[in-house]
N, C-alpha and C. Protein backbone atom coordinates (compact mmCIF):
# COMPACT_ATOMS: atom_id res chain seq x y z
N UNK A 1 -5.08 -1.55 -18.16
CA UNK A 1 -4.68 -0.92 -16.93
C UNK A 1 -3.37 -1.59 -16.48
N UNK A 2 -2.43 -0.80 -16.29
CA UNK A 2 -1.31 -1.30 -15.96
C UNK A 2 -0.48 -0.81 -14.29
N UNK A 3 -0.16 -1.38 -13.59
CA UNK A 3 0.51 -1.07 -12.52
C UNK A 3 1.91 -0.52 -12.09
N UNK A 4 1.65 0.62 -11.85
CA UNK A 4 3.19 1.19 -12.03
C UNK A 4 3.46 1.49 -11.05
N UNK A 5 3.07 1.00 -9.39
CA UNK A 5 3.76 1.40 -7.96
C UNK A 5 3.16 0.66 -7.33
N UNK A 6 3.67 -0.02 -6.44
CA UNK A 6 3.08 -0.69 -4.94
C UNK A 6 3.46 -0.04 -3.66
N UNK A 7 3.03 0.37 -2.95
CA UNK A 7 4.10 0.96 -1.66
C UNK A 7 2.97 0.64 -0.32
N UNK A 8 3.60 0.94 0.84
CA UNK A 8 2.33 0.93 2.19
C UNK A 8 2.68 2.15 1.90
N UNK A 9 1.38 2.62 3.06
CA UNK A 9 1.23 3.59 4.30
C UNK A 9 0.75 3.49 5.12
N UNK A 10 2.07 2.67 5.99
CA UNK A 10 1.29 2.31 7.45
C UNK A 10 0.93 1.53 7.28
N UNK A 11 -0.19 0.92 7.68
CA UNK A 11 -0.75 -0.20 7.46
C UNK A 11 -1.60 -0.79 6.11
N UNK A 12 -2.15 0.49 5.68
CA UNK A 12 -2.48 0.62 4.39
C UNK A 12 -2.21 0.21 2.85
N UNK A 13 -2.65 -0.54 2.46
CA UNK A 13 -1.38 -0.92 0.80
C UNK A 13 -2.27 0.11 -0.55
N UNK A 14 -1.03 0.36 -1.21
CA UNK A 14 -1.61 1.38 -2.01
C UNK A 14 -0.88 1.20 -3.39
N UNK A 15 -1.97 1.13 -4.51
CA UNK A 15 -1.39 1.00 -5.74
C UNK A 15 -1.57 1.45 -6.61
N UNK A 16 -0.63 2.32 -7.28
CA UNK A 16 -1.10 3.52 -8.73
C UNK A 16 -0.94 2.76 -9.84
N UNK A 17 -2.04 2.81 -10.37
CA UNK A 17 -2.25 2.49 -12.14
C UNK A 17 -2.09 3.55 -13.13
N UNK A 18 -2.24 3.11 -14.02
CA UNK A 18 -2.00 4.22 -15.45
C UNK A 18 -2.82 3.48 -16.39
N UNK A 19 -4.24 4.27 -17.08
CA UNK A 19 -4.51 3.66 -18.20
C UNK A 19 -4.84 4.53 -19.13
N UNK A 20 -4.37 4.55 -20.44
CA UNK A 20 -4.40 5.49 -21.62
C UNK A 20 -4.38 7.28 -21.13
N UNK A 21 -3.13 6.92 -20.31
CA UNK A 21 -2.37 8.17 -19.79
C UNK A 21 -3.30 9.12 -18.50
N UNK A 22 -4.14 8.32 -17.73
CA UNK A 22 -4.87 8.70 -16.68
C UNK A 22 -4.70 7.47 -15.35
N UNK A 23 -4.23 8.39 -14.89
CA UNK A 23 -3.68 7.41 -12.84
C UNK A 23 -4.98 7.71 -12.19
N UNK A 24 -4.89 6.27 -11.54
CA UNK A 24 -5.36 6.03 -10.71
C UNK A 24 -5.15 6.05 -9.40
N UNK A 25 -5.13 5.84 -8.14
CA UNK A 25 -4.43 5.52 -6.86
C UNK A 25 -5.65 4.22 -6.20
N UNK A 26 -5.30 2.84 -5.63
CA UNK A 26 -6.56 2.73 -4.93
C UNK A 26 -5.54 2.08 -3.23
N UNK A 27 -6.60 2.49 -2.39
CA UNK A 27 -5.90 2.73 -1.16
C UNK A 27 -6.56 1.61 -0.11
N UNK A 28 -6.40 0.41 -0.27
CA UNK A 28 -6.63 -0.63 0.79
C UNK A 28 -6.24 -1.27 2.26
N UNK A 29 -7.46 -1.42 3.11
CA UNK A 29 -6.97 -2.04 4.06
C UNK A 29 -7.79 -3.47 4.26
N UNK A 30 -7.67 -4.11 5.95
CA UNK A 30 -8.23 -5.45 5.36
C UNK A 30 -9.67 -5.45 5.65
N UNK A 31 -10.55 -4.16 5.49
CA UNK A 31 -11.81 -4.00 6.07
C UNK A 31 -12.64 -3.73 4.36
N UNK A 32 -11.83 -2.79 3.96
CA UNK A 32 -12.37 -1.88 2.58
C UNK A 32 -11.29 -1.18 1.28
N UNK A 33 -11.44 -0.35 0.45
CA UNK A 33 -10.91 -0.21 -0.21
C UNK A 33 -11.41 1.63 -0.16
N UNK A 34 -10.45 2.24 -0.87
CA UNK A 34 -10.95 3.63 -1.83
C UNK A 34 -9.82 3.74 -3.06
N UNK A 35 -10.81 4.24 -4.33
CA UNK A 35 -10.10 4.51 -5.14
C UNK A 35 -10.21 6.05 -5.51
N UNK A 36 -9.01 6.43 -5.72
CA UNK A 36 -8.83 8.04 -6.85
C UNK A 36 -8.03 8.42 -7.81
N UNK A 37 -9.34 8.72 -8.81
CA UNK A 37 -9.01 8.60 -9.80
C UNK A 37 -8.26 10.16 -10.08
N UNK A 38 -7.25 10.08 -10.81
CA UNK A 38 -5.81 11.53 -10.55
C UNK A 38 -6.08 11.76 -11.92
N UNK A 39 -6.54 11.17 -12.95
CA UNK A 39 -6.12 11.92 -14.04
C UNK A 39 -5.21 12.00 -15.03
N UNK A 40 -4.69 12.66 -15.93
CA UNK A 40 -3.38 13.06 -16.65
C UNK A 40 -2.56 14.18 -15.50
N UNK A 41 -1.42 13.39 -15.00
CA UNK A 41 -0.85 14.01 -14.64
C UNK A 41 0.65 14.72 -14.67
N UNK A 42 0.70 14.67 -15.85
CA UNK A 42 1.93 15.41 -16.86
C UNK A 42 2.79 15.24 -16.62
N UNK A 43 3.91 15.85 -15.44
CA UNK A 43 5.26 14.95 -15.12
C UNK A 43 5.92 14.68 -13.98
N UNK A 44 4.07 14.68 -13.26
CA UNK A 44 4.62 14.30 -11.72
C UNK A 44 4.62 12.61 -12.17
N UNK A 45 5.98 11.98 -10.87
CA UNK A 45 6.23 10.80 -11.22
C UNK A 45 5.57 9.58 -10.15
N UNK A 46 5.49 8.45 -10.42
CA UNK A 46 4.95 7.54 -9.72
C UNK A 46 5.76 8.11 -8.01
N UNK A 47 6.89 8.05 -8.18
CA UNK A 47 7.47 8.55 -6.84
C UNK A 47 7.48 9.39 -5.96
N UNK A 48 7.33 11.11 -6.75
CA UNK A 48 6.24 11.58 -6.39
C UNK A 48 5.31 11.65 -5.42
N UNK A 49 4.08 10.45 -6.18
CA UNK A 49 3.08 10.64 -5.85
C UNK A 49 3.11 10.18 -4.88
N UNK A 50 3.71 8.64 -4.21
CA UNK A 50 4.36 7.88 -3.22
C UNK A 50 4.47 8.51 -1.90
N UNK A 51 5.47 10.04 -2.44
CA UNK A 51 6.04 10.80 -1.45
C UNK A 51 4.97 11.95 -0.84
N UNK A 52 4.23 12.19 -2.06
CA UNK A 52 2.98 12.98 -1.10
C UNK A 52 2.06 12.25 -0.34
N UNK A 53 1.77 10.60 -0.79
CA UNK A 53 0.95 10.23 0.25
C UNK A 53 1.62 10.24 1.63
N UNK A 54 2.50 10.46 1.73
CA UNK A 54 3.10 10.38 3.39
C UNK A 54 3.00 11.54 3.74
N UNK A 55 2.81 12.69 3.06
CA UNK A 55 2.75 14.03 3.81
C UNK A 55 1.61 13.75 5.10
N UNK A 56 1.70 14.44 6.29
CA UNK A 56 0.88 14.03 7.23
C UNK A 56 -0.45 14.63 7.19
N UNK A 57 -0.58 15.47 6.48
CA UNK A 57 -1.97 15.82 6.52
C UNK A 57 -3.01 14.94 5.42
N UNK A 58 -1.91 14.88 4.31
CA UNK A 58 -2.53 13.58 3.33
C UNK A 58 -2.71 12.47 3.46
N UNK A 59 -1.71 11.74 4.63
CA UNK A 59 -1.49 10.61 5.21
C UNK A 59 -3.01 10.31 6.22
N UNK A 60 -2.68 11.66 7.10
CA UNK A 60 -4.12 11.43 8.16
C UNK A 60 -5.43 11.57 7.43
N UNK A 61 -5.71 12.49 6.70
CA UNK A 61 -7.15 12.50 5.99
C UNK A 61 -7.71 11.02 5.36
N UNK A 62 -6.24 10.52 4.61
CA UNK A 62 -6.31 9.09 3.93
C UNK A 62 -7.20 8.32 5.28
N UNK A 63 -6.73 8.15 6.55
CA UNK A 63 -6.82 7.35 7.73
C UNK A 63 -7.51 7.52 8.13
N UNK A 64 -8.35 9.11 8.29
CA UNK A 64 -9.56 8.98 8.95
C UNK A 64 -10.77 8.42 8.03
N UNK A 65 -10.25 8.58 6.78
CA UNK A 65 -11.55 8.34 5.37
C UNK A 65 -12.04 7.00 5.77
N UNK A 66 -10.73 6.05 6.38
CA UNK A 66 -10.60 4.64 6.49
C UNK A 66 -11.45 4.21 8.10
N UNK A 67 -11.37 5.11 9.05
CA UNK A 67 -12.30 5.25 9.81
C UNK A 67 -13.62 5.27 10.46
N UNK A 68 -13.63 6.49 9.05
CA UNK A 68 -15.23 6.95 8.95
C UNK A 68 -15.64 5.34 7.98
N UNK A 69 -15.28 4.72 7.27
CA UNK A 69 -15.89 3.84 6.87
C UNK A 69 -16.06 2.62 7.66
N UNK A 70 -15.01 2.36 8.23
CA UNK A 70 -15.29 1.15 9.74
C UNK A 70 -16.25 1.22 10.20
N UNK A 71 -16.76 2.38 11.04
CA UNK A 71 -17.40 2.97 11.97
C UNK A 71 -18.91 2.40 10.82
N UNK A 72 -19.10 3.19 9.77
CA UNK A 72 -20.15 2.55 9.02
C UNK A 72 -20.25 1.07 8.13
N UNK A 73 -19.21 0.84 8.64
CA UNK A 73 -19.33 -1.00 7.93
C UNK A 73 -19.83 -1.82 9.42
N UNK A 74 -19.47 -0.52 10.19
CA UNK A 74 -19.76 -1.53 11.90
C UNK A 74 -21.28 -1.41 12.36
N UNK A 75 -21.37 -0.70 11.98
CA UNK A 75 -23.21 0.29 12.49
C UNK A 75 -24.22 -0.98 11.22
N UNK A 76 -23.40 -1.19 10.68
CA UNK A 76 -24.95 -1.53 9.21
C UNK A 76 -24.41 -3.08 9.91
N UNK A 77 -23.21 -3.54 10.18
CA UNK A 77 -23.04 -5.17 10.83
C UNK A 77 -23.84 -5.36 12.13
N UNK A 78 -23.76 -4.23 12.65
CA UNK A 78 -24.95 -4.52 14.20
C UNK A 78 -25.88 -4.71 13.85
N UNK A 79 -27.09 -4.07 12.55
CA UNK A 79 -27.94 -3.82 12.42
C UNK A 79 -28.47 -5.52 11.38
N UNK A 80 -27.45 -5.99 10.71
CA UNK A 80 -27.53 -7.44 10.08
C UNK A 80 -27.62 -8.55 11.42
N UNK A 81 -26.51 -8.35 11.84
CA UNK A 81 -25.81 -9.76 12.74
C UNK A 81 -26.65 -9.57 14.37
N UNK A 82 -27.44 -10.54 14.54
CA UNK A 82 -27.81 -10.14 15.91
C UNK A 82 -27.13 -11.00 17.06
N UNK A 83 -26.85 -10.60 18.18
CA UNK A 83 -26.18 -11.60 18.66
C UNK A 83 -26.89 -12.56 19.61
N UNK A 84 -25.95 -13.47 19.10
CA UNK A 84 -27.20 -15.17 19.99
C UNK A 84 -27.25 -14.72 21.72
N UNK A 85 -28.33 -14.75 21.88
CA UNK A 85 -28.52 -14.98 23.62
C UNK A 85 -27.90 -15.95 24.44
N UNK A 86 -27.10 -16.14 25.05
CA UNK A 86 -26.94 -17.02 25.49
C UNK A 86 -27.71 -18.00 26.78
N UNK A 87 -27.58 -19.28 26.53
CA UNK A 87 -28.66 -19.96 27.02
C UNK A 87 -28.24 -20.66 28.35
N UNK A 88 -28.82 -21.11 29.27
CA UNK A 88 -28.32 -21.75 30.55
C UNK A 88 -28.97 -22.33 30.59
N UNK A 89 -28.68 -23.69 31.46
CA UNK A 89 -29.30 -24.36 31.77
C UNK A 89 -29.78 -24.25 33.33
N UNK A 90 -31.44 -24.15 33.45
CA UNK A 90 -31.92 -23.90 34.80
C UNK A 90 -31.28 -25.30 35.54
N UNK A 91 -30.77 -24.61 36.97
CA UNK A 91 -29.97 -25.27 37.96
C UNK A 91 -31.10 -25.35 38.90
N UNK A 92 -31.61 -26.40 39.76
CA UNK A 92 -32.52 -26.62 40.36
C UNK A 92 -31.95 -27.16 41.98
């Protein structure tokens, strides 16, 4: 697997691979990751592909995907992490 683009979006870092002529894309932030897998894609170019992730409808779908997964990395952390009570000391 070899790396043939680094670029942001936004806050996002995003990096296309190529292995035995099938791209990858994987799309990270500092919570989670997604990867998609593109395929043989004949003679669209790494730059390209760069330039459609900024289209805004591709851009926002990317962002909410990143959302919807917060929202459920946050729900299953409430449900692990309980939070300490805090304690006082009786004042007499």
């Amino acid at each position: 697997m070899r790396i043939t683009k680094e670029f942001n979006l936004g806050h996002l870092k995003c990096t296309l691979f190529i292995n035995n002529e099938k791209h990858s894309l994987k799309i990270e932030d500092e919570y989670g990751e997604v990867s998609y897998k593109l395929g043989q894609l004949g003679d669209a170019s790494t730059e390209e592909i760069a330039e459609f992730m900024n289209l805004p409808k591709i851009r926002s779908s990317v962002i909410d995907s990143f959302r919807g997964m917060r929202t459920g990395r946050d729900q299953l952390l409430s449900l692990i992490i309980t939070p300490e009570e805090e304690a006082f000391e009786e004042i007499i």
